[in-house]
C-alpha atoms as a PDB file:
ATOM      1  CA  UNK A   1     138.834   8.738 185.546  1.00  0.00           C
ATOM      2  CA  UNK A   2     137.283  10.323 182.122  1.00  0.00           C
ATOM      3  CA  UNK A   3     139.731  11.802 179.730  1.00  0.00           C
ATOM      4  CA  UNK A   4     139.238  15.398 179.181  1.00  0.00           C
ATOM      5  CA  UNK A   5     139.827  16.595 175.718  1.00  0.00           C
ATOM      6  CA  UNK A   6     142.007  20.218 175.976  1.00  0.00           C
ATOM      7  CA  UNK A   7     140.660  22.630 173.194  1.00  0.00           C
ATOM      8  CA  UNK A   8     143.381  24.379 171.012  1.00  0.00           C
ATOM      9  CA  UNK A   9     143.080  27.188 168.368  1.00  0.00           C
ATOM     10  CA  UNK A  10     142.340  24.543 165.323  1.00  0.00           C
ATOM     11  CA  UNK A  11     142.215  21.078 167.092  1.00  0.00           C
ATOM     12  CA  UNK A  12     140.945  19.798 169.676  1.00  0.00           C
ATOM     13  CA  UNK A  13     142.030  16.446 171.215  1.00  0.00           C
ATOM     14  CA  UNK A  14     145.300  15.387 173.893  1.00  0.00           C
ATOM     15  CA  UNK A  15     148.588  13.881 173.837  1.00  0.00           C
ATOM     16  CA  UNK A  16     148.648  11.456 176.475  1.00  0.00           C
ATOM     17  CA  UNK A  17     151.803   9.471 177.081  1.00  0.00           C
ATOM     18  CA  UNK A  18     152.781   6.586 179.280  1.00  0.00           C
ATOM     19  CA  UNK A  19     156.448   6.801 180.227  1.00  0.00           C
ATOM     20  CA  UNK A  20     158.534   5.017 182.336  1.00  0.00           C
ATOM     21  CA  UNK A  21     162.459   5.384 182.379  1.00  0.00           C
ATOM     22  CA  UNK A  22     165.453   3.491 185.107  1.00  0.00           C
ATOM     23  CA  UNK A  23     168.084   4.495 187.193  1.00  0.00           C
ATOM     24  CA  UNK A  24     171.258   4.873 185.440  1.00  0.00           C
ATOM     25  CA  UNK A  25     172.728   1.050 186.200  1.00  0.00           C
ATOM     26  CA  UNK A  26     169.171   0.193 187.581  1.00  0.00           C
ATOM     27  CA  UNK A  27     170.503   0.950 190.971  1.00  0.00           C
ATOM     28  CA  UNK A  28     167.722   1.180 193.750  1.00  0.00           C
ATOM     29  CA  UNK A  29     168.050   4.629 194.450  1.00  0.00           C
ATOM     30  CA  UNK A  30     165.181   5.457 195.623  1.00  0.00           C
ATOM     31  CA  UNK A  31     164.479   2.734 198.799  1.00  0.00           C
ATOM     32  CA  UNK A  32     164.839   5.587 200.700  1.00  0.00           C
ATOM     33  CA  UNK A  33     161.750   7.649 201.045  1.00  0.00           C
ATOM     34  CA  UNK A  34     163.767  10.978 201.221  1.00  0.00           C
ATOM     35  CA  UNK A  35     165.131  10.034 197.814  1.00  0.00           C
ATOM     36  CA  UNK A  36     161.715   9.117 196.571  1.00  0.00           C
ATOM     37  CA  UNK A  37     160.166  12.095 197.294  1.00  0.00           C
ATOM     38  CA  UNK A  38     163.174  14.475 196.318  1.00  0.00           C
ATOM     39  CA  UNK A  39     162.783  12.470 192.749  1.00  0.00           C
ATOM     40  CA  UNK A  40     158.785  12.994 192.688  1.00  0.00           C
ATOM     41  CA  UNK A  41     159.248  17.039 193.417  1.00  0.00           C
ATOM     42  CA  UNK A  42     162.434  16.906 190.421  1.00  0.00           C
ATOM     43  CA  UNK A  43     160.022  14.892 187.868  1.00  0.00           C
ATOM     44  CA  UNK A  44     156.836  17.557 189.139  1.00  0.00           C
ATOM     45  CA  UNK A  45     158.999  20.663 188.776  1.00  0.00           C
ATOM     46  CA  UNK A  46     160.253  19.705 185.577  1.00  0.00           C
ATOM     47  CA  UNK A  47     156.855  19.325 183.453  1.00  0.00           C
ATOM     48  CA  UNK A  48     155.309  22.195 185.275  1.00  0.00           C
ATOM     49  CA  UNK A  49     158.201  24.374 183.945  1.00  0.00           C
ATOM     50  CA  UNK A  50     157.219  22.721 180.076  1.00  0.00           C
ATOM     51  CA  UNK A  51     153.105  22.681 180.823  1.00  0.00           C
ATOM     52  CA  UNK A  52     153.234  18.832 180.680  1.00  0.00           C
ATOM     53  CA  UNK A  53     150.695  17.886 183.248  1.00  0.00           C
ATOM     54  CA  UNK A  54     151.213  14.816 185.752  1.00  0.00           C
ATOM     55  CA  UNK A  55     148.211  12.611 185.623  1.00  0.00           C
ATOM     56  CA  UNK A  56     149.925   9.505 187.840  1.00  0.00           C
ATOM     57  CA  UNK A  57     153.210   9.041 189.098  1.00  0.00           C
ATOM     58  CA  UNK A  58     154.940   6.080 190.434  1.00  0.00           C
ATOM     59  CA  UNK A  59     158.280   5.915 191.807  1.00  0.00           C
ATOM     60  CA  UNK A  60     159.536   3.004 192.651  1.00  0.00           C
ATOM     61  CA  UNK A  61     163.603   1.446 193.827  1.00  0.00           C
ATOM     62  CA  UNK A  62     164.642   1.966 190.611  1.00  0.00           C
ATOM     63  CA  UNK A  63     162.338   3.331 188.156  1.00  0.00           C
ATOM     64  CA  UNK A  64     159.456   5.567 187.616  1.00  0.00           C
ATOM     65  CA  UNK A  65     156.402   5.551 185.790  1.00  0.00           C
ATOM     66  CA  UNK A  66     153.908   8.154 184.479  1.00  0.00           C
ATOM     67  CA  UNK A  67     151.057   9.308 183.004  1.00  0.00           C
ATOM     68  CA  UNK A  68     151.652  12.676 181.056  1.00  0.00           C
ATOM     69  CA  UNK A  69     149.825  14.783 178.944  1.00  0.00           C
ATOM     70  CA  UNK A  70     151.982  16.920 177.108  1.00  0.00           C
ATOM     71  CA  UNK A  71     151.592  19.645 174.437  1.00  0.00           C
ATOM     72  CA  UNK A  72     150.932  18.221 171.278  1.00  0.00           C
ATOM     73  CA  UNK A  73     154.427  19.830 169.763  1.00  0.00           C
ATOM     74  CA  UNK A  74     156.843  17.732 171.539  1.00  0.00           C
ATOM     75  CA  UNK A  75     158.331  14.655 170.150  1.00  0.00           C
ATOM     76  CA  UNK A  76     158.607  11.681 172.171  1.00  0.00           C
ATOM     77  CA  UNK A  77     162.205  12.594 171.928  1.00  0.00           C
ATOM     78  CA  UNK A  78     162.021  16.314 173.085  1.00  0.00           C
ATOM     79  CA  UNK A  79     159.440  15.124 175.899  1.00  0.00           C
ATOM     80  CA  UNK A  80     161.981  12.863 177.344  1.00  0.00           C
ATOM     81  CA  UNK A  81     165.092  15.121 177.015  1.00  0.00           C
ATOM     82  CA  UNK A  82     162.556  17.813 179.068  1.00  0.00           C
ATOM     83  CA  UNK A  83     161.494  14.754 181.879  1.00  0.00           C
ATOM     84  CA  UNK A  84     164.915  12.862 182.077  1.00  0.00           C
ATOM     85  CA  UNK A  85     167.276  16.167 181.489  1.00  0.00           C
ATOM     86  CA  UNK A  86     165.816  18.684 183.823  1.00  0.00           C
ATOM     87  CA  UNK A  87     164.575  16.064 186.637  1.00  0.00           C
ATOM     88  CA  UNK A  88     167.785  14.623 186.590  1.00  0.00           C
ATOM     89  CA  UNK A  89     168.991  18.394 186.957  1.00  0.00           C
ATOM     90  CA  UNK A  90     167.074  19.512 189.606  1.00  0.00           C
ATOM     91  CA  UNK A  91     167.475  16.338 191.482  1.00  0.00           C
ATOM     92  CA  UNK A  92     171.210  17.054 191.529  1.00  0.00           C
ATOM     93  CA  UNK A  93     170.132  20.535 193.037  1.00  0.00           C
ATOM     94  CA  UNK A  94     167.951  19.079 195.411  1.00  0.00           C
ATOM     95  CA  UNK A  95     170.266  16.661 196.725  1.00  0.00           C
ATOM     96  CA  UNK A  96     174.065  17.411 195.846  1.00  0.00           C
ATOM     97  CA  UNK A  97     175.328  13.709 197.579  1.00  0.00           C
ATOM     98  CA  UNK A  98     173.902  12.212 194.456  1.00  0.00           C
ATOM     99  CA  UNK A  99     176.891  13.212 192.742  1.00  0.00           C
ATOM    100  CA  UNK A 100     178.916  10.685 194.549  1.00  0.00           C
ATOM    101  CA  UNK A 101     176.908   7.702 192.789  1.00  0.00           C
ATOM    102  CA  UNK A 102     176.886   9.326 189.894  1.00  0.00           C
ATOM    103  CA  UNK A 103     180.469  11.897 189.250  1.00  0.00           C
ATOM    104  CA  UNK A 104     179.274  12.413 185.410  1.00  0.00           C
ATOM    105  CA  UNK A 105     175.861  13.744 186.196  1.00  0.00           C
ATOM    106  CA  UNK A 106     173.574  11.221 184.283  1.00  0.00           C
ATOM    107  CA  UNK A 107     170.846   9.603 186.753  1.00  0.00           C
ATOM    108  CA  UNK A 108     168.653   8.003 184.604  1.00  0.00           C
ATOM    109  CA  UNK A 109     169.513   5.438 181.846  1.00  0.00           C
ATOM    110  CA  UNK A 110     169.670   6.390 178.356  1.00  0.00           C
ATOM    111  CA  UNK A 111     166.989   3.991 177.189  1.00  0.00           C
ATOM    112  CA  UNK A 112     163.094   4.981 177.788  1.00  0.00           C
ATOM    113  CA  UNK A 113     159.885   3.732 177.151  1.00  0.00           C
ATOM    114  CA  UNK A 114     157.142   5.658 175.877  1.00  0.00           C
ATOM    115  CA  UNK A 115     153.878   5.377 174.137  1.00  0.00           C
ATOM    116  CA  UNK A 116     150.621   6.741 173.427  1.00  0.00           C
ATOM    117  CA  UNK A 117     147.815   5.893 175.852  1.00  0.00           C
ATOM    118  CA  UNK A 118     144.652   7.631 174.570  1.00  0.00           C
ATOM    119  CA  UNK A 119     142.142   4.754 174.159  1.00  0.00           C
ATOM    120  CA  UNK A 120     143.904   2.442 176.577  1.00  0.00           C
ATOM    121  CA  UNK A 121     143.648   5.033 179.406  1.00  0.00           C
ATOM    122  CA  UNK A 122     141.746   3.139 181.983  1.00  0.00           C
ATOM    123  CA  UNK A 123     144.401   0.077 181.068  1.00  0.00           C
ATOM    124  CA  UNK A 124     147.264   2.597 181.409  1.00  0.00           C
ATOM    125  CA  UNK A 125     146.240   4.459 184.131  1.00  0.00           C
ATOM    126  CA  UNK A 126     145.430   0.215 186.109  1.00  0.00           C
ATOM    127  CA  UNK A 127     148.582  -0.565 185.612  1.00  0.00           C
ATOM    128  CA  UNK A 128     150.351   2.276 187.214  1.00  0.00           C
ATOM    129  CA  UNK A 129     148.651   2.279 190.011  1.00  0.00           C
ATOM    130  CA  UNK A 130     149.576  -1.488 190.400  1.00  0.00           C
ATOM    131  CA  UNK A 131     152.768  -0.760 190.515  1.00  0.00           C
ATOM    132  CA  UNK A 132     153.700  -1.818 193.794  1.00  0.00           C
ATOM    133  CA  UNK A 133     151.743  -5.356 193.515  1.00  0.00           C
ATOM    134  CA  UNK A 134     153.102  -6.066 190.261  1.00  0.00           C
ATOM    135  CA  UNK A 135     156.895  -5.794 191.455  1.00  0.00           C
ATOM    136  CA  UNK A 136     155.931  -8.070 194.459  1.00  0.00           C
ATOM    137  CA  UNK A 137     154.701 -10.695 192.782  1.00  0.00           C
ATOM    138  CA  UNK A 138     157.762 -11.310 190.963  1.00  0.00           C
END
């Protein structure tokens, strides 16, 4: 997959980010398939709304990783307030019985991981997809 370069009014260039964030408690929320897609609409509807664009997603028991590419304003911070925040929103919309796991309304863990990808795409973008055979092996 070639990396395409999004043109602004003085810059031109991207903001690629890998990101992948847990289950509040690292419980394996998603097993279900229901759940798993419910959580990959939440996680779509939520960058759409904010113009970050999906490049891979990966949802797994419990935890999910991406590929974004976000507008070059947000902060790592603000981009994961926007993807953990209004997912974990919507995802209480979508599916009120969550509420009994979680009373306090938090789904996903406070900690995060996210980094830059932009020369280490192909890498990235590997390892993603490799999800599934990665977690079996160990």
């Amino acid at each position: 997959m070639e990396v395409q370069y999004k043109h602004y009014s003085t810059s031109v260039g991207n903001n690629l980010k890998t990101i992948q964030i847990t289950t509040k408690y690292r419980y394996a929320m998603m097993q279900k398939e229901k759940l798993k897609v419910f959580c990959k609409v939440a996680l779509e509807e939520a960058c759409k709304k904010h113009k970050i664009e999906i490049i891979i997603i990966k949802v797994l028991d419990e935890h999910v990783h991406l590929i974004v590419d976000c507008p070059r304003t947000f902060s790592d911070a603000q981009l994961m307030q926007i993807v953990k925040g209004l997912s974990a929103y919507i995802l209480f919309r979508i599916c009120p019985e969550l509420r009994k796991r979680y009373p306090k309304g938090h789904f996903w863990n406070k900690g995060y991981f996210c980094t830059g990808c932009g020369t280490d795409f192909e890498r990235a973008l590997s390892y993603v997809q490799n999800q599934e055979l990665h977690h079996s092996i160990h």
